[in-house]
C-alpha atoms as a PDB file:
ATOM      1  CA  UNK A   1     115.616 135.228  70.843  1.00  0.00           C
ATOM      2  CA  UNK A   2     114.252 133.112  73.083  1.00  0.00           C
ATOM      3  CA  UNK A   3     115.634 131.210  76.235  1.00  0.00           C
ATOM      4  CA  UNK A   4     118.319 128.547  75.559  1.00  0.00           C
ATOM      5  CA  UNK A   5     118.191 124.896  77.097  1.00  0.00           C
ATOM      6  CA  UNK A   6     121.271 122.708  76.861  1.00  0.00           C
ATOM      7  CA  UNK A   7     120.058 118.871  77.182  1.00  0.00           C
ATOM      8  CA  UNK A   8     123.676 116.182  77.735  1.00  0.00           C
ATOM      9  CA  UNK A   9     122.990 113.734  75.286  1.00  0.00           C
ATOM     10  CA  UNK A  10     123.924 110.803  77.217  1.00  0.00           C
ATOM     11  CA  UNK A  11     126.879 108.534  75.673  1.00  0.00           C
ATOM     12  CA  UNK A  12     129.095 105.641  76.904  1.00  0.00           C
ATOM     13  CA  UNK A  13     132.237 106.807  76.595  1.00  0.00           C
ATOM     14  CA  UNK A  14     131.769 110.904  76.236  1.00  0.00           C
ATOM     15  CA  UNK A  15     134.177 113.637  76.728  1.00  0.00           C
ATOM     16  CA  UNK A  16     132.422 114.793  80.054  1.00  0.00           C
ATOM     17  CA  UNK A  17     130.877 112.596  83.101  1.00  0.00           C
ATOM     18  CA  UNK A  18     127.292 113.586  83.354  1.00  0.00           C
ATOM     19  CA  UNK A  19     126.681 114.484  87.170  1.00  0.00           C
ATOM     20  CA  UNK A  20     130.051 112.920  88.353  1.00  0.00           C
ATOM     21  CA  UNK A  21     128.199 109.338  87.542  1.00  0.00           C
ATOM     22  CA  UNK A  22     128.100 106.508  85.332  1.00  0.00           C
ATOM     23  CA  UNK A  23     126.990 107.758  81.949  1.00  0.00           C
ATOM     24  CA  UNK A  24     129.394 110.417  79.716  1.00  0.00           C
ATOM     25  CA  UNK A  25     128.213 113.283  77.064  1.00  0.00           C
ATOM     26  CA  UNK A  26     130.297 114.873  74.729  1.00  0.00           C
ATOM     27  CA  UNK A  27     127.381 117.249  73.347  1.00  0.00           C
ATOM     28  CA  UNK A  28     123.934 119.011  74.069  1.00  0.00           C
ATOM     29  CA  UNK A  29     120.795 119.352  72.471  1.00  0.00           C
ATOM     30  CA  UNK A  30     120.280 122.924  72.349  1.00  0.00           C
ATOM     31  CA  UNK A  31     116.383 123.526  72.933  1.00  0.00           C
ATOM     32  CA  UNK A  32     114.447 126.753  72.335  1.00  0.00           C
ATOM     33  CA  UNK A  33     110.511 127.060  72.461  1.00  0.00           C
ATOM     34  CA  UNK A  34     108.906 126.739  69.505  1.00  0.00           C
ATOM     35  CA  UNK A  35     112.245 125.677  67.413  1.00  0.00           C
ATOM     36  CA  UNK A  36     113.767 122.302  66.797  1.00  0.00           C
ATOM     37  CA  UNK A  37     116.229 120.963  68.797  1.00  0.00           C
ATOM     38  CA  UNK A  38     120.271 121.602  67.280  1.00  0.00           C
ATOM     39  CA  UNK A  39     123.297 119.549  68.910  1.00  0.00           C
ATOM     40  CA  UNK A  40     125.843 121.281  69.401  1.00  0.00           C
ATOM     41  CA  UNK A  41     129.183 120.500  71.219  1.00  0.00           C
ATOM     42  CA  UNK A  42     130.008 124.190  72.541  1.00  0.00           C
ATOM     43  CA  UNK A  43     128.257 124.318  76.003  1.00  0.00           C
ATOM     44  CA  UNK A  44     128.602 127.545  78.240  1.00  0.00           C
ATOM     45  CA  UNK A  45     131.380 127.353  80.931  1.00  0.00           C
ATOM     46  CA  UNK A  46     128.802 127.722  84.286  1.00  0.00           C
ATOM     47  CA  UNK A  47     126.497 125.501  82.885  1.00  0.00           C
ATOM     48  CA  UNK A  48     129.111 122.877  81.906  1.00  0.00           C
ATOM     49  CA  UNK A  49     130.522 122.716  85.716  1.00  0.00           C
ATOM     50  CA  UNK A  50     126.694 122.509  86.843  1.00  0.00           C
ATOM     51  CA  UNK A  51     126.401 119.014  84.326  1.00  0.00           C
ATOM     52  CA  UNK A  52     129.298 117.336  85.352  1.00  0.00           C
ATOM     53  CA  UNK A  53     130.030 118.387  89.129  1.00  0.00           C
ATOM     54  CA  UNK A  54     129.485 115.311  91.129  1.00  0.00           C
ATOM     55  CA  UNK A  55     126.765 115.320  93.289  1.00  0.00           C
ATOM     56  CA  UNK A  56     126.713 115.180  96.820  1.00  0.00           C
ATOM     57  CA  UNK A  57     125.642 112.060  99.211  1.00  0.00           C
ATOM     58  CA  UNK A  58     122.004 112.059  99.868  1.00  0.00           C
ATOM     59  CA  UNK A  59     121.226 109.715 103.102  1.00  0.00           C
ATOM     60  CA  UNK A  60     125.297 108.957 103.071  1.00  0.00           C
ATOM     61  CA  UNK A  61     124.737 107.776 100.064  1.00  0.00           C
ATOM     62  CA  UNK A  62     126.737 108.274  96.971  1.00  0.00           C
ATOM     63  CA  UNK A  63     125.252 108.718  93.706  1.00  0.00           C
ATOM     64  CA  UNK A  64     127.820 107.440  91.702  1.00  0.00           C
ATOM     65  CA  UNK A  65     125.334 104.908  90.400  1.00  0.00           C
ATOM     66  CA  UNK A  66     121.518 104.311  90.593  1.00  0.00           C
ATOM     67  CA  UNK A  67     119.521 103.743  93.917  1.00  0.00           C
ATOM     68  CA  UNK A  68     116.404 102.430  94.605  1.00  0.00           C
ATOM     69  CA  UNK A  69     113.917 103.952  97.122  1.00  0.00           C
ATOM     70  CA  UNK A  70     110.952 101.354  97.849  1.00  0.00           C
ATOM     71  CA  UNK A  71     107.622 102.456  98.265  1.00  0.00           C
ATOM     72  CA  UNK A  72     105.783 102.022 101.889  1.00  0.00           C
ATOM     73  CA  UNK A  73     102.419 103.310 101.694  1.00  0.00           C
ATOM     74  CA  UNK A  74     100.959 103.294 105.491  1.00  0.00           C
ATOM     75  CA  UNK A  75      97.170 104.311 103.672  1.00  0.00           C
ATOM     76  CA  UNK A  76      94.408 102.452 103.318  1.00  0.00           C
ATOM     77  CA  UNK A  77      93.545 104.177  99.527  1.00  0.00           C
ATOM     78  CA  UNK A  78      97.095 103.931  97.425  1.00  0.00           C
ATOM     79  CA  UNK A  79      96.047 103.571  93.575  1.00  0.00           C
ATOM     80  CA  UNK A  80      98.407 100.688  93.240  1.00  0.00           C
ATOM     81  CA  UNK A  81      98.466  99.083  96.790  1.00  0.00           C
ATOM     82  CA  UNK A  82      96.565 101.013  99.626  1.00  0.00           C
ATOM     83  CA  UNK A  83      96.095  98.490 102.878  1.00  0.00           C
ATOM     84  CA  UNK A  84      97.225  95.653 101.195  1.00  0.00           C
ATOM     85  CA  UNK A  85     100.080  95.175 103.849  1.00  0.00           C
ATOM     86  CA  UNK A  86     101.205  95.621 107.075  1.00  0.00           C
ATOM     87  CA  UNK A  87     103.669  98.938 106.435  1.00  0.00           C
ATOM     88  CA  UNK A  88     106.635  98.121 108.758  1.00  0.00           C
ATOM     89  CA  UNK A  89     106.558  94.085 107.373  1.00  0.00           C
ATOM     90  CA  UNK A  90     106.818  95.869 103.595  1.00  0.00           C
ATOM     91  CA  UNK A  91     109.635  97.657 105.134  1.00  0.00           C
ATOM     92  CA  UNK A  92     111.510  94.505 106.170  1.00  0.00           C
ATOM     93  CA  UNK A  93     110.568  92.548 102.818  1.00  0.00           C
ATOM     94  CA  UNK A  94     111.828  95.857 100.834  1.00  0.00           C
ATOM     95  CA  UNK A  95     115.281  96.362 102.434  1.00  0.00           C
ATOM     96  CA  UNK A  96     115.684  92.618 102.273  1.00  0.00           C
ATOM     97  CA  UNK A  97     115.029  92.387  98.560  1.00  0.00           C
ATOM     98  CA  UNK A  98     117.033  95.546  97.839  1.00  0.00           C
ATOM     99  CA  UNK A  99     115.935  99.073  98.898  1.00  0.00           C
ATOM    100  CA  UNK A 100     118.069 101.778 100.024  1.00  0.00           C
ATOM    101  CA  UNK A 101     116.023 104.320 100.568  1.00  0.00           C
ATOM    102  CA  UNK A 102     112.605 103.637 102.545  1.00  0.00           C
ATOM    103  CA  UNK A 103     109.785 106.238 101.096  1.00  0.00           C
ATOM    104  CA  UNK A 104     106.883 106.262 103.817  1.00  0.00           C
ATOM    105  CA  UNK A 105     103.702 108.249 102.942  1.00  0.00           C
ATOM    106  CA  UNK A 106     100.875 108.676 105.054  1.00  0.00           C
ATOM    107  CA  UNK A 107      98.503 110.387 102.172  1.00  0.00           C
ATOM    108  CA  UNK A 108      97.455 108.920  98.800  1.00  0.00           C
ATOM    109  CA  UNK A 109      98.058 111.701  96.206  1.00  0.00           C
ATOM    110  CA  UNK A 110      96.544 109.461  93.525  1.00  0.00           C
ATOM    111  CA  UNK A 111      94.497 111.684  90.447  1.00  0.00           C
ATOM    112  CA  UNK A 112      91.315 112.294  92.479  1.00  0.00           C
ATOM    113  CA  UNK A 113      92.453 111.617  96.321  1.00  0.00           C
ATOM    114  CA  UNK A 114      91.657 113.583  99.241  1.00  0.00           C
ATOM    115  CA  UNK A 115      93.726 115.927 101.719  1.00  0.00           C
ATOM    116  CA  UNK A 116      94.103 113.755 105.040  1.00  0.00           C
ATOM    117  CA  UNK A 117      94.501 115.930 108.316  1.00  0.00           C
ATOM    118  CA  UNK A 118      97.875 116.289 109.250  1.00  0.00           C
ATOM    119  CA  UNK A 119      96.977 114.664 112.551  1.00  0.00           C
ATOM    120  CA  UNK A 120      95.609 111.651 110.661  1.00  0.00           C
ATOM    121  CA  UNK A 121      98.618 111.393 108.660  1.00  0.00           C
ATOM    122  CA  UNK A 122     100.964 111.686 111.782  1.00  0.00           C
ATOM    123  CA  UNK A 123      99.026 108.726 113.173  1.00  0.00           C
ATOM    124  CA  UNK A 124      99.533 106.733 110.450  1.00  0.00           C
ATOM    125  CA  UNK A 125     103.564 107.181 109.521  1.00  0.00           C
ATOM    126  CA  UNK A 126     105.283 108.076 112.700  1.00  0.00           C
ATOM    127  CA  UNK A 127     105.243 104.498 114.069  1.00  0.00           C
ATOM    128  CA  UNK A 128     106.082 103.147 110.727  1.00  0.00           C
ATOM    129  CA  UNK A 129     109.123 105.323 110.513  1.00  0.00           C
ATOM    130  CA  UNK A 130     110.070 104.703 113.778  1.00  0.00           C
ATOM    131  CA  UNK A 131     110.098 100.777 113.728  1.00  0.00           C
ATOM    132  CA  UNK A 132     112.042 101.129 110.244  1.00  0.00           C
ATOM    133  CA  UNK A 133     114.534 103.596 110.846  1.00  0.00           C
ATOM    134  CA  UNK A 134     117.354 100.881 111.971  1.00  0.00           C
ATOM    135  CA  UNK A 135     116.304  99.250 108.543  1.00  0.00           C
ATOM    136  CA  UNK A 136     117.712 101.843 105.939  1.00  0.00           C
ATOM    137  CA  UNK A 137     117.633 105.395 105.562  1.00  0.00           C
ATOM    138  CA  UNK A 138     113.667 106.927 105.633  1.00  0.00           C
ATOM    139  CA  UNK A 139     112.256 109.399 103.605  1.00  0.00           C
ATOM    140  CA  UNK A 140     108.782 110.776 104.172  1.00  0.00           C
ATOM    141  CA  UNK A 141     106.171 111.272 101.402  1.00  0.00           C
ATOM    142  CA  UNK A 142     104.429 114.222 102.695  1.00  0.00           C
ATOM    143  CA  UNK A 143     103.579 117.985 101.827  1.00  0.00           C
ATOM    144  CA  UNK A 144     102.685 119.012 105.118  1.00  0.00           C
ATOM    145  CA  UNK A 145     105.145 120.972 107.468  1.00  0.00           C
ATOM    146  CA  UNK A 146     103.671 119.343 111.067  1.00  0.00           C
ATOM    147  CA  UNK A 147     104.065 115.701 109.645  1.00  0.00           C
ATOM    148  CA  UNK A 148     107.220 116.535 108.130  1.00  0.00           C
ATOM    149  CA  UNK A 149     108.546 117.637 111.616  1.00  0.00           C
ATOM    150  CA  UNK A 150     106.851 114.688 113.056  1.00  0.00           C
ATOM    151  CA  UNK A 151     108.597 112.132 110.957  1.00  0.00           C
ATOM    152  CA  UNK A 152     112.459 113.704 111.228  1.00  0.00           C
ATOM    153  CA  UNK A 153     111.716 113.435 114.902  1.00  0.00           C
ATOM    154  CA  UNK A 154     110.689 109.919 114.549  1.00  0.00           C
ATOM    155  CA  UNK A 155     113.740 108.994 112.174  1.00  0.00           C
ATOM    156  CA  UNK A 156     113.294 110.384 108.921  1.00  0.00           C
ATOM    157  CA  UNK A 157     116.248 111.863 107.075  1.00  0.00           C
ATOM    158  CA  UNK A 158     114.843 113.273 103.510  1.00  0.00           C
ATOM    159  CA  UNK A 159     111.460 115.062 102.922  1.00  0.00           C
ATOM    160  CA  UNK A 160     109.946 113.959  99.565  1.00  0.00           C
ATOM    161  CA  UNK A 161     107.426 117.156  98.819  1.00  0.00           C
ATOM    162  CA  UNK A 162     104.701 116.528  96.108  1.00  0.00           C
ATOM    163  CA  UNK A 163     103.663 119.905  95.916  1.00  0.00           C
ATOM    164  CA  UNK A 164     107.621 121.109  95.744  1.00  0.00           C
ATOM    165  CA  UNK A 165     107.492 122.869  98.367  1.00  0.00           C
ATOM    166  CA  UNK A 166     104.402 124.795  97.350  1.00  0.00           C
ATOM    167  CA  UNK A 167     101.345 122.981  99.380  1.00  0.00           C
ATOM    168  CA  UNK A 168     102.276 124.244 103.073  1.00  0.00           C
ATOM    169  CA  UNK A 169     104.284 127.676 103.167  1.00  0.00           C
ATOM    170  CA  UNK A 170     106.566 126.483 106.352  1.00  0.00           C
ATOM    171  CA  UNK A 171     107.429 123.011 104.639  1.00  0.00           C
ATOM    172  CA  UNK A 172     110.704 124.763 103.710  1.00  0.00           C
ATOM    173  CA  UNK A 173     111.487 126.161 107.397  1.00  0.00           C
ATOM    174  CA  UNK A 174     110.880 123.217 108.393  1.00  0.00           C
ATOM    175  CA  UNK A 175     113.959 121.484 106.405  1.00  0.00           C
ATOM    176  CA  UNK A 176     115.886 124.269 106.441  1.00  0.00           C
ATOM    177  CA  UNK A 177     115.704 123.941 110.210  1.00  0.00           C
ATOM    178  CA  UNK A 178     116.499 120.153 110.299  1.00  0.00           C
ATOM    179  CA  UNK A 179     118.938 120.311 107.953  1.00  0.00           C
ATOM    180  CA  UNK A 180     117.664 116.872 106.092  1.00  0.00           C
ATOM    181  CA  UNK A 181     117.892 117.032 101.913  1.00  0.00           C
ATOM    182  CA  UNK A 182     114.273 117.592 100.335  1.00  0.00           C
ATOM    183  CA  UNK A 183     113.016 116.178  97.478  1.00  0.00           C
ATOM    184  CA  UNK A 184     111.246 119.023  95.631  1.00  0.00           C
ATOM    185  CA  UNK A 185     108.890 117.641  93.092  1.00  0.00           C
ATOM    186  CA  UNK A 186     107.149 119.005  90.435  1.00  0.00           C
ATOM    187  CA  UNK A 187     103.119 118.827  90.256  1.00  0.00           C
ATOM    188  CA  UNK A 188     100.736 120.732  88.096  1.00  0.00           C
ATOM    189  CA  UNK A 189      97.470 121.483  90.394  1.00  0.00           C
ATOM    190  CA  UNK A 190      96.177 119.313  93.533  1.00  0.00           C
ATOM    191  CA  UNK A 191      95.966 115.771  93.234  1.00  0.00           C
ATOM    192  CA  UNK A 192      91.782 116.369  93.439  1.00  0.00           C
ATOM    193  CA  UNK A 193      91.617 118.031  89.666  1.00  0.00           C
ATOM    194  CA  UNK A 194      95.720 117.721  88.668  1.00  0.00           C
ATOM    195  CA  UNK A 195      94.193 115.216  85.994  1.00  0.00           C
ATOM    196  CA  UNK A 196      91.113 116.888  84.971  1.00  0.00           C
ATOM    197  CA  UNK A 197      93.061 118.767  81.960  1.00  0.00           C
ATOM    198  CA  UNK A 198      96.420 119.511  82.432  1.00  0.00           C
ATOM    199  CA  UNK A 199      98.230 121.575  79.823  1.00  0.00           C
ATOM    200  CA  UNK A 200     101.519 123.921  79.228  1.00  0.00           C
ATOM    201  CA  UNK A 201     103.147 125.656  76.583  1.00  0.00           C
ATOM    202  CA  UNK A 202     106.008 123.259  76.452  1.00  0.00           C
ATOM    203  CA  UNK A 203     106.020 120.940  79.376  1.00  0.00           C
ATOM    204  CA  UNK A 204     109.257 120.084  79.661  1.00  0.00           C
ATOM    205  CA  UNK A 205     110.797 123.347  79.312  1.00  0.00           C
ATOM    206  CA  UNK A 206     108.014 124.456  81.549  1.00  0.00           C
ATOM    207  CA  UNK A 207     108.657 121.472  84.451  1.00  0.00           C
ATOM    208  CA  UNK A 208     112.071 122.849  83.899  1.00  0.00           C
ATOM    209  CA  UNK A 209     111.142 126.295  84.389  1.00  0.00           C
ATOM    210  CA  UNK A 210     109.165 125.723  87.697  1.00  0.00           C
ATOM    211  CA  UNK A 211     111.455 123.685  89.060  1.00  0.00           C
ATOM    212  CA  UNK A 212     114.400 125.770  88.798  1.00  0.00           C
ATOM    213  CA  UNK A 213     112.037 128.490  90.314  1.00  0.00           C
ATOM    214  CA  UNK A 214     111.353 126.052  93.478  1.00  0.00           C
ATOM    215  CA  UNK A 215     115.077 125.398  93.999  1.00  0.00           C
ATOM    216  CA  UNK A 216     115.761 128.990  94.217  1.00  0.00           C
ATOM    217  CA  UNK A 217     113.215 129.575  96.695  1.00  0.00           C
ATOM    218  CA  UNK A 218     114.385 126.463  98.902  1.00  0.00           C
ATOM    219  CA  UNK A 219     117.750 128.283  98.594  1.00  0.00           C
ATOM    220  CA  UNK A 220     116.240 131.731  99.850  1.00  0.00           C
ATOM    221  CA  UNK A 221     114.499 129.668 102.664  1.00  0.00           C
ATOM    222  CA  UNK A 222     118.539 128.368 103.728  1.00  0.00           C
ATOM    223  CA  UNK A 223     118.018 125.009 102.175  1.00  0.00           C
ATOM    224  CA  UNK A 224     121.886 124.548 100.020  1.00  0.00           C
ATOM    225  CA  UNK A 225     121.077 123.487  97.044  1.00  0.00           C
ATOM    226  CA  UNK A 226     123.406 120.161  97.771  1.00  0.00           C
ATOM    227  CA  UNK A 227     120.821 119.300  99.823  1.00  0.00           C
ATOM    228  CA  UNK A 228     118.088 119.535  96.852  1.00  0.00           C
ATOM    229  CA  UNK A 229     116.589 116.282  95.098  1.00  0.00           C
ATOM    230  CA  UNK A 230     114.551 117.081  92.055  1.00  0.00           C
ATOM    231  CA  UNK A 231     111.698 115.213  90.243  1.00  0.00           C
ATOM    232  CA  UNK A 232     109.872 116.220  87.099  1.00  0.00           C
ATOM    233  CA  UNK A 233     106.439 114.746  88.547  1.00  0.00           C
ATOM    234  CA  UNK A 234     105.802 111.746  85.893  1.00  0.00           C
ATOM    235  CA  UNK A 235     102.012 111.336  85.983  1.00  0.00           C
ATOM    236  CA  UNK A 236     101.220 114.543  88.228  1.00  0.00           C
ATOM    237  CA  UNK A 237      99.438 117.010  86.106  1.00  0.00           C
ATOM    238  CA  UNK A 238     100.740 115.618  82.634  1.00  0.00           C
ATOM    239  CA  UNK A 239      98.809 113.373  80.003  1.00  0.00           C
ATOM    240  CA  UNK A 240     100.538 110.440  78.802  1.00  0.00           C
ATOM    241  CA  UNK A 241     101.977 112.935  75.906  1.00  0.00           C
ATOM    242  CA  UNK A 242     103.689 115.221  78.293  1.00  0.00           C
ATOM    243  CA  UNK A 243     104.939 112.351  80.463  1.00  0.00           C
ATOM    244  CA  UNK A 244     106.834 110.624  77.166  1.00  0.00           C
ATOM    245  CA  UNK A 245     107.972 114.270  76.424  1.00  0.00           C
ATOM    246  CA  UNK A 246     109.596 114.630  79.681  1.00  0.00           C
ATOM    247  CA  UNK A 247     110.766 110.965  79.566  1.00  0.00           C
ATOM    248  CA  UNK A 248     112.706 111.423  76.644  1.00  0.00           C
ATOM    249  CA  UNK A 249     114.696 114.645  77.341  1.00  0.00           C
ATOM    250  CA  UNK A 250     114.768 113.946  81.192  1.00  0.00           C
ATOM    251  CA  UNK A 251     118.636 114.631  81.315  1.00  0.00           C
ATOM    252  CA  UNK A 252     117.788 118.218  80.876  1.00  0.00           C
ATOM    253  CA  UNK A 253     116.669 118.248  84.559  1.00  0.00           C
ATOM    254  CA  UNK A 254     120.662 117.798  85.557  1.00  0.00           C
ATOM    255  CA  UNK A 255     121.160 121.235  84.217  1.00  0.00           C
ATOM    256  CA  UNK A 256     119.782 122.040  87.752  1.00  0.00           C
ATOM    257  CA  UNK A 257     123.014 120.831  89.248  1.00  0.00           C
ATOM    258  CA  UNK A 258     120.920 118.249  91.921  1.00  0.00           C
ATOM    259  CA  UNK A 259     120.451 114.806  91.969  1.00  0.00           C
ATOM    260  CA  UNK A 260     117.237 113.821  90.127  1.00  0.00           C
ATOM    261  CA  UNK A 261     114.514 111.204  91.211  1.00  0.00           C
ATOM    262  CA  UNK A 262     112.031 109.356  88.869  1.00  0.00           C
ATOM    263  CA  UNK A 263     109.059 107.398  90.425  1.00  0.00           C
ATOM    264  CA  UNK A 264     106.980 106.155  87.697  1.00  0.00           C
ATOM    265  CA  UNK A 265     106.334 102.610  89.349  1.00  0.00           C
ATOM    266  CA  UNK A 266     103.236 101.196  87.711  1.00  0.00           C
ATOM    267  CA  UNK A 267     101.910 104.253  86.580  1.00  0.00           C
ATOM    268  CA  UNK A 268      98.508 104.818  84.482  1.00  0.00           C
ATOM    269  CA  UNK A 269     100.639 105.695  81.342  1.00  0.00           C
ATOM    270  CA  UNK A 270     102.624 102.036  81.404  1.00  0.00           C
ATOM    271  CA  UNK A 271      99.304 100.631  81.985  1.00  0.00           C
ATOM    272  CA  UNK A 272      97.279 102.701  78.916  1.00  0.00           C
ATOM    273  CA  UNK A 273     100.637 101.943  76.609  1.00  0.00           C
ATOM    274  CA  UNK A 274     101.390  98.181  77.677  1.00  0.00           C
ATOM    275  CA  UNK A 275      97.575  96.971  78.050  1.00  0.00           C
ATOM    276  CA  UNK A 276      98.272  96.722  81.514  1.00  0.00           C
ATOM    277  CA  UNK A 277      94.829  97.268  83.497  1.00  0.00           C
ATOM    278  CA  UNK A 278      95.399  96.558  86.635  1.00  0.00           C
ATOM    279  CA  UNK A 279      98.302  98.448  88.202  1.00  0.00           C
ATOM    280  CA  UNK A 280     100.225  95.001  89.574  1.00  0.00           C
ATOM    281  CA  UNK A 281     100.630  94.290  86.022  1.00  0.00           C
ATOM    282  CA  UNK A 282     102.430  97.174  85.161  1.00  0.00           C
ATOM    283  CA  UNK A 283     105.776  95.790  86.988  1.00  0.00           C
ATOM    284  CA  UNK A 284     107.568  94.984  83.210  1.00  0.00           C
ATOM    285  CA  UNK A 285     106.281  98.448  81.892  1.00  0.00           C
ATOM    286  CA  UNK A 286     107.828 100.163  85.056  1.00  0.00           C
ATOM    287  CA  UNK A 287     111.319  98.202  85.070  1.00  0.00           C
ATOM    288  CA  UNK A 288     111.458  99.352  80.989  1.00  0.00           C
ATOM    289  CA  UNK A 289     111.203 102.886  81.894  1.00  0.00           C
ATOM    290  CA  UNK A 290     113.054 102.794  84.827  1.00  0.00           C
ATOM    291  CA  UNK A 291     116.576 101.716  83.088  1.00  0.00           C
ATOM    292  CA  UNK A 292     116.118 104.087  79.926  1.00  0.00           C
ATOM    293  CA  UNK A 293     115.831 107.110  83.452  1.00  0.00           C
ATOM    294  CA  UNK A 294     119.243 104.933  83.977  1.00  0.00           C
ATOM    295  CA  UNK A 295     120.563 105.416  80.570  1.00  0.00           C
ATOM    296  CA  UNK A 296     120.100 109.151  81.184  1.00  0.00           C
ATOM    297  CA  UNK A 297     121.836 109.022  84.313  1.00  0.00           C
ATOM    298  CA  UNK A 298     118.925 109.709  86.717  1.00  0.00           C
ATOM    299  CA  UNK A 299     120.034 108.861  90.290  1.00  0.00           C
ATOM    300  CA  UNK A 300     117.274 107.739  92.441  1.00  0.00           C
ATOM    301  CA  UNK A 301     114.436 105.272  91.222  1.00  0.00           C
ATOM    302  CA  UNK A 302     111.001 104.846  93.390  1.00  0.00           C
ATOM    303  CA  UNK A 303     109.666 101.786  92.935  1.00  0.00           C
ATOM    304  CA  UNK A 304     106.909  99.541  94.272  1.00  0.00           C
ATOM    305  CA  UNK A 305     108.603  96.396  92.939  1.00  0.00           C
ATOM    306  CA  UNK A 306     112.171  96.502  94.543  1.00  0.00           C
ATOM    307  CA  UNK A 307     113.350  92.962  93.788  1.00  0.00           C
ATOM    308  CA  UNK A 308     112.391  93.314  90.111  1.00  0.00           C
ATOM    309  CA  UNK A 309     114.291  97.088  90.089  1.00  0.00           C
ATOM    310  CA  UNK A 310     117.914  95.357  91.618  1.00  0.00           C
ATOM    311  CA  UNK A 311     117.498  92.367  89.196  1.00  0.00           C
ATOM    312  CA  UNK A 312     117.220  95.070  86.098  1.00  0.00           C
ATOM    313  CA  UNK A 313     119.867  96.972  88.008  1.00  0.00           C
ATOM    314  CA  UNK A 314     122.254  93.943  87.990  1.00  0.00           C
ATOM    315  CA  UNK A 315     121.831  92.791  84.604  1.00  0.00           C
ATOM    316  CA  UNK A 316     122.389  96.515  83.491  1.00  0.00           C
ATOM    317  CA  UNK A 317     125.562  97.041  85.294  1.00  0.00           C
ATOM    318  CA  UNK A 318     126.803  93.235  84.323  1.00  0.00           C
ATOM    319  CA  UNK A 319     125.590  94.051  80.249  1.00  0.00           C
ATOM    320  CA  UNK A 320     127.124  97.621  80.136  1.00  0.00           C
ATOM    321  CA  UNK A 321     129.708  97.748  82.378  1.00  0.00           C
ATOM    322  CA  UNK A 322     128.497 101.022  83.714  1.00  0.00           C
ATOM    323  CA  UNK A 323     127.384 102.367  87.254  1.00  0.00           C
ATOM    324  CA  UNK A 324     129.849 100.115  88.845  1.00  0.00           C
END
């Protein structure tokens, strides 16, 4: 028989807190490959703890309730807004209008972008994270070890790793050294050909899979695994099918026992579904998306459009009563 998946089907009021947050579950969708899924309200003991531990602080932060992490892209070549502002005034605007979390990135991983040199990308985001590091907590967008090292020293307190980990073999010594949390996303390919024609067996058993695979190795490399944010990689080697797939069943991905990030801000998918062309347009698309990752009790949200995120927050928490 093959492997069994246990996916909290998210509820108001359930018998169990998912992830010590806002949203309960009182049963699981029990998933195998190549069967339908069965609910079923008898969950193993070890996984059970893992679903409804609460999770630690990331940044000081509990995650108790949603947080937003606004985007700051210090390149010239972002698919949604690459030089068209001055990073460190973005910062300002983005804490002001609500962002907790400051994600800086110094390399476009857009489908079809190219590796920067690390020196290149140092250039660009130490200053940045150095003039915003009074503002709010920084994490750095970056799969290289020597910009990672770079940015903690300029301020930075969470890595946020594309490749999870896999890009730059001393990206975990790195961390593990520093002691920051690390963001370990999930990516199928480089972002040259990751679009060219992505495919798995079952992706989101499969992102599951090779992300639990990743975490282990962060925890061989003396990363804890408290110290472990996890992303399923909407849009990074997955059609529009796989991303819906994933989007659907995404509280699988607390089986994991970290907190989980989403960043689908104004991605090709919203555009392609909505009739959204231009990327600036997608903002409606993206704040849709974002609460139903809410509903399912995903913790972190990156976002482009911050003020729009903490207005859809607001009305959420006011409508539901939840994540108060």
């Amino acid at each position: 028989m093959s492997q069994a998946y246990y996916r909290p089907i998210p509820v108001e009021h359930g018998r169990w807190q998912l992830a010590g947050g806002w949203i309960g579950f009182s049963h699981c969708e029990l998933l195998r490959r190549g069967e339908p899924p069965i609910v079923v309200d008898k969950i193993p003991s070890d996984l059970l703890a893992r679903l409804t531990a609460p999770r630690c602080k990331v940044l000081g932060m509990s995650m108790e309730r949603p947080r937003i992490m606004g985007i700051v892209n210090a390149t010239p070549d972002s698919f949604s807004d690459g030089g068209s502002y001055h990073p460190v005034e973005q910062a300002r605007k983005l804490v002001a209008q609500g962002a907790e979390i400051l994600d800086i990135g110094g390399e476009s991983t857009r489908p079809g972008s190219r590796e920067v040199p690390s020196q290149e990308e140092i250039a660009r985001i130490a200053p940045v994270v150095s003039a915003a590091r009074h503002l709010a907590p920084i994490s750095v967008d970056t799969r290289k070890a020597p910009v990672a090292l770079a940015a903690i020293q300029a301020g930075a307190g969470l890595v946020n790793d594309v490749s999870g980990l896999d890009f730059d073999p001393d990206m975990a010594g790195v961390v593990a050294r520093a002691g920051v949390p690390v963001c370990i996303m999930h990516a199928q390919g480089v972002p040259e050909t990751m679009q060219d024609d992505p495919s798995y067996g079952d992706v989101l058993l499969d992102v599951y899979d090779a992300l639990a695979e990743r975490v282990a190795r962060a925890e061989q490399a003396g990363i804890p695994r408290d110290m472990i944010v996890v992303d399923p990689g909407i849009g990074f080697g997955k059609t529009e099918a796989h991303n819906l797939a994933i989007l659907r069943r995404i509280s699988l991905f607390h089986g994991l026992g970290c907190v989980v990030l989403l960043g689908v801000s104004r991605k090709r998918f919203i555009g392609s579904i909505a009739g959204a062309e231009r990327a600036a347009d997608r903002v409606a698309g993206t704040l849709a998306v974002t609460l139903a990752g809410v509903a399912q009790g995903i913790q972190i949200h990156r976002v482009h459009d911050v003020e729009e995120t903490r207005q859809g927050f607001a009305l959420w928490r006011a409508v539901t009563g939840e994540g108060e």
